[in-house]
C-alpha atoms as a PDB file:
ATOM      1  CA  UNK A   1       3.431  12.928 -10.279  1.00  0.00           C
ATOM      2  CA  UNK A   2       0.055  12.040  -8.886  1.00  0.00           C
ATOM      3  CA  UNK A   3       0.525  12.497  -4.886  1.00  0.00           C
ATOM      4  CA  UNK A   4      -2.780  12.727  -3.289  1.00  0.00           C
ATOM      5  CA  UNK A   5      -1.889  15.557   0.009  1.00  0.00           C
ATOM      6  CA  UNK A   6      -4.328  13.341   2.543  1.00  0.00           C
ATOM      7  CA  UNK A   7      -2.396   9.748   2.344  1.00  0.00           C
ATOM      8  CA  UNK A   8       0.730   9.078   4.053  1.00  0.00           C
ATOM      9  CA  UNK A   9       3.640   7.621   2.094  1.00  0.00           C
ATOM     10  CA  UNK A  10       6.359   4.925   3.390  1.00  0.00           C
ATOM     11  CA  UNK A  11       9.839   4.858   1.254  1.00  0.00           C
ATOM     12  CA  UNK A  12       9.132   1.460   0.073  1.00  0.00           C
ATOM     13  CA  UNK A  13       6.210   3.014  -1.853  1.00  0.00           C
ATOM     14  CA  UNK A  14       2.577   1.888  -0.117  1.00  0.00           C
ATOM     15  CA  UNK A  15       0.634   4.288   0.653  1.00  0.00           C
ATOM     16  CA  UNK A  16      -2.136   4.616   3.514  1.00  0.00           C
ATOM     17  CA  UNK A  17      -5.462   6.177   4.092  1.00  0.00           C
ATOM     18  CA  UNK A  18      -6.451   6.194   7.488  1.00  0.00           C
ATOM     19  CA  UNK A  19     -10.116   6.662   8.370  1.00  0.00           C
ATOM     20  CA  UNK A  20     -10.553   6.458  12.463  1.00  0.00           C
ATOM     21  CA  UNK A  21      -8.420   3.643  13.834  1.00  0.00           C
ATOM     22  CA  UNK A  22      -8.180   2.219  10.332  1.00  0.00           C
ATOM     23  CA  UNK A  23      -5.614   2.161   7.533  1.00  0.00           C
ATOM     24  CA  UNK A  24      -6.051   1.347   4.415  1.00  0.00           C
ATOM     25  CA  UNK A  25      -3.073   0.165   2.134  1.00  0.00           C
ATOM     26  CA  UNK A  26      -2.319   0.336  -1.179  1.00  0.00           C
ATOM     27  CA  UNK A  27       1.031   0.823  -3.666  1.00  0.00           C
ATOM     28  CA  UNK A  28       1.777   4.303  -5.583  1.00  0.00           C
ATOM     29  CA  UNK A  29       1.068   5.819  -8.742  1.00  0.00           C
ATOM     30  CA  UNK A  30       5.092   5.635  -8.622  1.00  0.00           C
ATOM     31  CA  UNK A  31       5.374   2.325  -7.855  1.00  0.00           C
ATOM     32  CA  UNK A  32       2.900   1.106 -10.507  1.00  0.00           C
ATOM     33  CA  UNK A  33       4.158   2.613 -13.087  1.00  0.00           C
ATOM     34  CA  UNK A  34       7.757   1.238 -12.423  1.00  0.00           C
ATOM     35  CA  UNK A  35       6.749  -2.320 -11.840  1.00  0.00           C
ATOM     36  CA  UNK A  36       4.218  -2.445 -15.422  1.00  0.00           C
ATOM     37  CA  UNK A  37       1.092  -4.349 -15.787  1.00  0.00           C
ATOM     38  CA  UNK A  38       0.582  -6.077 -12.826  1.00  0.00           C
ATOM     39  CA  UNK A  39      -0.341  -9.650 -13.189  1.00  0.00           C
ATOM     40  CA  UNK A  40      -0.812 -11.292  -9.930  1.00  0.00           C
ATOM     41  CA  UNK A  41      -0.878 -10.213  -6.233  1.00  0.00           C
ATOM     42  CA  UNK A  42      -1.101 -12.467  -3.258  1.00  0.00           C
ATOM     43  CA  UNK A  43      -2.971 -10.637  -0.480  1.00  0.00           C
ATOM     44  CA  UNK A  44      -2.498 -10.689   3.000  1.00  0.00           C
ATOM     45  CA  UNK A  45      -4.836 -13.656   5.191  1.00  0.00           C
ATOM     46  CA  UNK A  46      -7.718 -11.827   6.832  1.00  0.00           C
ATOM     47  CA  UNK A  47      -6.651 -11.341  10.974  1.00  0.00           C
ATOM     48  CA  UNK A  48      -2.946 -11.819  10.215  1.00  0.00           C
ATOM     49  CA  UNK A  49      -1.467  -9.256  12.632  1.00  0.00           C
ATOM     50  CA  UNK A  50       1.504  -7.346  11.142  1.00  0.00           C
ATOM     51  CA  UNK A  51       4.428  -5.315  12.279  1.00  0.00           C
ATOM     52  CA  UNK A  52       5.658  -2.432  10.943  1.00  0.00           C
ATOM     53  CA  UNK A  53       7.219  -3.531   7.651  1.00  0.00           C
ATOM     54  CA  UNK A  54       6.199  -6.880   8.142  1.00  0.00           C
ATOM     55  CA  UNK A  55       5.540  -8.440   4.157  1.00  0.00           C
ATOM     56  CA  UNK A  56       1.792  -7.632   3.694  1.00  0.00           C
ATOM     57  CA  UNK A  57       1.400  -9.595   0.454  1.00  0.00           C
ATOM     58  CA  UNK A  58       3.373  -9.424  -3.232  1.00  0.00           C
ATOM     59  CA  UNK A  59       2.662  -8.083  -6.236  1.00  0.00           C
ATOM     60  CA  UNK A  60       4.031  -9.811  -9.413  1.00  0.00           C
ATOM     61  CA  UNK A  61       4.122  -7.462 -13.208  1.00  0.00           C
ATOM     62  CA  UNK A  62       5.199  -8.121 -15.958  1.00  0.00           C
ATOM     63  CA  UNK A  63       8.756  -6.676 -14.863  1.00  0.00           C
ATOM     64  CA  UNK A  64       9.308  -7.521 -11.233  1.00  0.00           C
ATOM     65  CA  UNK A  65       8.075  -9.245  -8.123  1.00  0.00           C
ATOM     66  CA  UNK A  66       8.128  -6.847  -5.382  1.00  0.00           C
ATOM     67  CA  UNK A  67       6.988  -7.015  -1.673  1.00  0.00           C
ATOM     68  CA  UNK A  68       4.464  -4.973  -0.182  1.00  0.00           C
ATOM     69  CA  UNK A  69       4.856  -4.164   3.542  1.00  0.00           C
ATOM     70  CA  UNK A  70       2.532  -3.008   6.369  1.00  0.00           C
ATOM     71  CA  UNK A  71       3.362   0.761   6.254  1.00  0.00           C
ATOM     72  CA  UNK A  72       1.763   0.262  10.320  1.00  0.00           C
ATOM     73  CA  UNK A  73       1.009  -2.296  12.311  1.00  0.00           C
ATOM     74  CA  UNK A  74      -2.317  -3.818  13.061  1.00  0.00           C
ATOM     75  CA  UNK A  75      -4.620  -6.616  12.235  1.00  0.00           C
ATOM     76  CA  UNK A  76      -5.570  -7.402   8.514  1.00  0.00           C
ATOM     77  CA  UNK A  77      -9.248  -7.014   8.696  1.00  0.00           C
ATOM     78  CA  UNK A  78     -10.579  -7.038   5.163  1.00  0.00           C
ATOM     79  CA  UNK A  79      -8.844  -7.402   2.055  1.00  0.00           C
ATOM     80  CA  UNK A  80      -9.770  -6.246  -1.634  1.00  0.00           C
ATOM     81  CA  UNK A  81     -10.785  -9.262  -3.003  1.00  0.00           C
ATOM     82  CA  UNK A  82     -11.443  -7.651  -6.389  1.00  0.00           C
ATOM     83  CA  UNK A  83      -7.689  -7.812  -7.035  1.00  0.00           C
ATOM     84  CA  UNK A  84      -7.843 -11.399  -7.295  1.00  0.00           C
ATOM     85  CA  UNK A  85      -9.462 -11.531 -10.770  1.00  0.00           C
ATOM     86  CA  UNK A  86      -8.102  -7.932 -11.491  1.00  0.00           C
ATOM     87  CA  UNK A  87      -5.030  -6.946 -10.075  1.00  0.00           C
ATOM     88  CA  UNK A  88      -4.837  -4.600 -13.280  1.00  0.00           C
ATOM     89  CA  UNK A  89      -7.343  -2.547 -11.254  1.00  0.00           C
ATOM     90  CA  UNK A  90      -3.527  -0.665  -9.456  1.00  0.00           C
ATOM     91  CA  UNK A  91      -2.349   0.366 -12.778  1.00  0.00           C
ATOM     92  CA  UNK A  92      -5.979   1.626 -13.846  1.00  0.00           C
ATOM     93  CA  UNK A  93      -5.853   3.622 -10.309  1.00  0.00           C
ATOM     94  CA  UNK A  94      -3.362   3.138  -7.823  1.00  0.00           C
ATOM     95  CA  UNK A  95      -4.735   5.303  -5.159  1.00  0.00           C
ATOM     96  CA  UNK A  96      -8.393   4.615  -5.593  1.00  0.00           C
ATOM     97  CA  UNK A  97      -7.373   0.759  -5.051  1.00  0.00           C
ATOM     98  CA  UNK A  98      -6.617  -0.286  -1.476  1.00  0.00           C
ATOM     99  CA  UNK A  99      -5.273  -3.697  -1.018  1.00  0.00           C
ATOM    100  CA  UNK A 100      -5.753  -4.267   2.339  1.00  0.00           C
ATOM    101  CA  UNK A 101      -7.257  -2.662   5.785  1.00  0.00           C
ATOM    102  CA  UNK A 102      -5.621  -3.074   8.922  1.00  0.00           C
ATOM    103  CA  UNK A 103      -6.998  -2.212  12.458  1.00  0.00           C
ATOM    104  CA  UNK A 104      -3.868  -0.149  13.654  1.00  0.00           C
ATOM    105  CA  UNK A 105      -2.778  -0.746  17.248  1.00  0.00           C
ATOM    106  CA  UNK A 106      -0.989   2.061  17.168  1.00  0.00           C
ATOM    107  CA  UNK A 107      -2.350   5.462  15.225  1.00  0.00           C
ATOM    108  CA  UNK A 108       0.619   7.221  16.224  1.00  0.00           C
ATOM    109  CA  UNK A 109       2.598   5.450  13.782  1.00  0.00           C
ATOM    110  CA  UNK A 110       0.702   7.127  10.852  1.00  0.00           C
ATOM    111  CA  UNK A 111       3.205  10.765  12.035  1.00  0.00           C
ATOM    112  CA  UNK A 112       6.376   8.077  11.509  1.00  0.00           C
ATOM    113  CA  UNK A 113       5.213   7.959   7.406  1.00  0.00           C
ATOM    114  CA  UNK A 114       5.877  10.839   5.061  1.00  0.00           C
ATOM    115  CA  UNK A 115       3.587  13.538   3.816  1.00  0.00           C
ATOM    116  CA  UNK A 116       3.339  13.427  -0.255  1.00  0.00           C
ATOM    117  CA  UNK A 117       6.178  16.686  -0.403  1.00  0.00           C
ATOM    118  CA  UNK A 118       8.394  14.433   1.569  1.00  0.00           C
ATOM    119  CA  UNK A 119       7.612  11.303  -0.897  1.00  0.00           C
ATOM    120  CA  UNK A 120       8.045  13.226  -3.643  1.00  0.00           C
ATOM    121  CA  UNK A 121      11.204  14.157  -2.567  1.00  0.00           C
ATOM    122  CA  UNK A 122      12.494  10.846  -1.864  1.00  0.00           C
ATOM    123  CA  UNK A 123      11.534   9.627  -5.655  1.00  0.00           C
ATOM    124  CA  UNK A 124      13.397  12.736  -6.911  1.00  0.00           C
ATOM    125  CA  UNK A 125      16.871  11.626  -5.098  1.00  0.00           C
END
């Protein structure tokens, strides 16, 4: 299982980069795989604030619609507009392809999300 060691995992299967007080959000290598080819995904609107596990936006395969939620909470700042024409681009590379970047009001709540041995774990059970 691909688990890149520098994200943070949530058990609902985003993951999140954080660079300074920013996070970026995508789904898992696990989590694209299980849903299929995805075929649509409705991103977040740009400086919607979020909640912790607030819906951040939906992603529809060929299999299953599924919600994506804000693995912190912040303000949607910039979204990956790409996926629009190409949400295929997850299944091609799920952790090379953010979805959306929040400014996180609270950083702290990155130590709240699991480290990849502790997601990898919870896929296992």
């Amino acid at each position: 299982m691909n688990l890149p060691e520098n994200l943070r995992y949530t058990k609902d299967h985003e993951w999140v980069r954080s660079e300074g007080n920013r996070a970026y959000v995508g789904i898992t290598d696990f989590a694209q795989k299980k849903l299929g080819d995805i075929v649509f995904l409705e991103l977040p609107e740009l400086d919607a604030e979020l909640a912790t596990g607030e819906q951040l936006g939906v992603v529809e395969s060929v299999k299953a619609i599924a919600d994506i939620h804000a693995p912190v909470s912040g303000q949607v700042v910039e979204i990956n507009e790409a996926l629009e024409d190409a949400p295929e681009l997850i299944n091609e590379d799920a952790y090379d392809t953010w979805i959306a970047v929040l400014e996180m009001a609270n950083p702290d709540e990155l130590e709240a999300l699991l480290t990849a041995e502790e997601y990898k774990k919870h896929v296992q059970e």
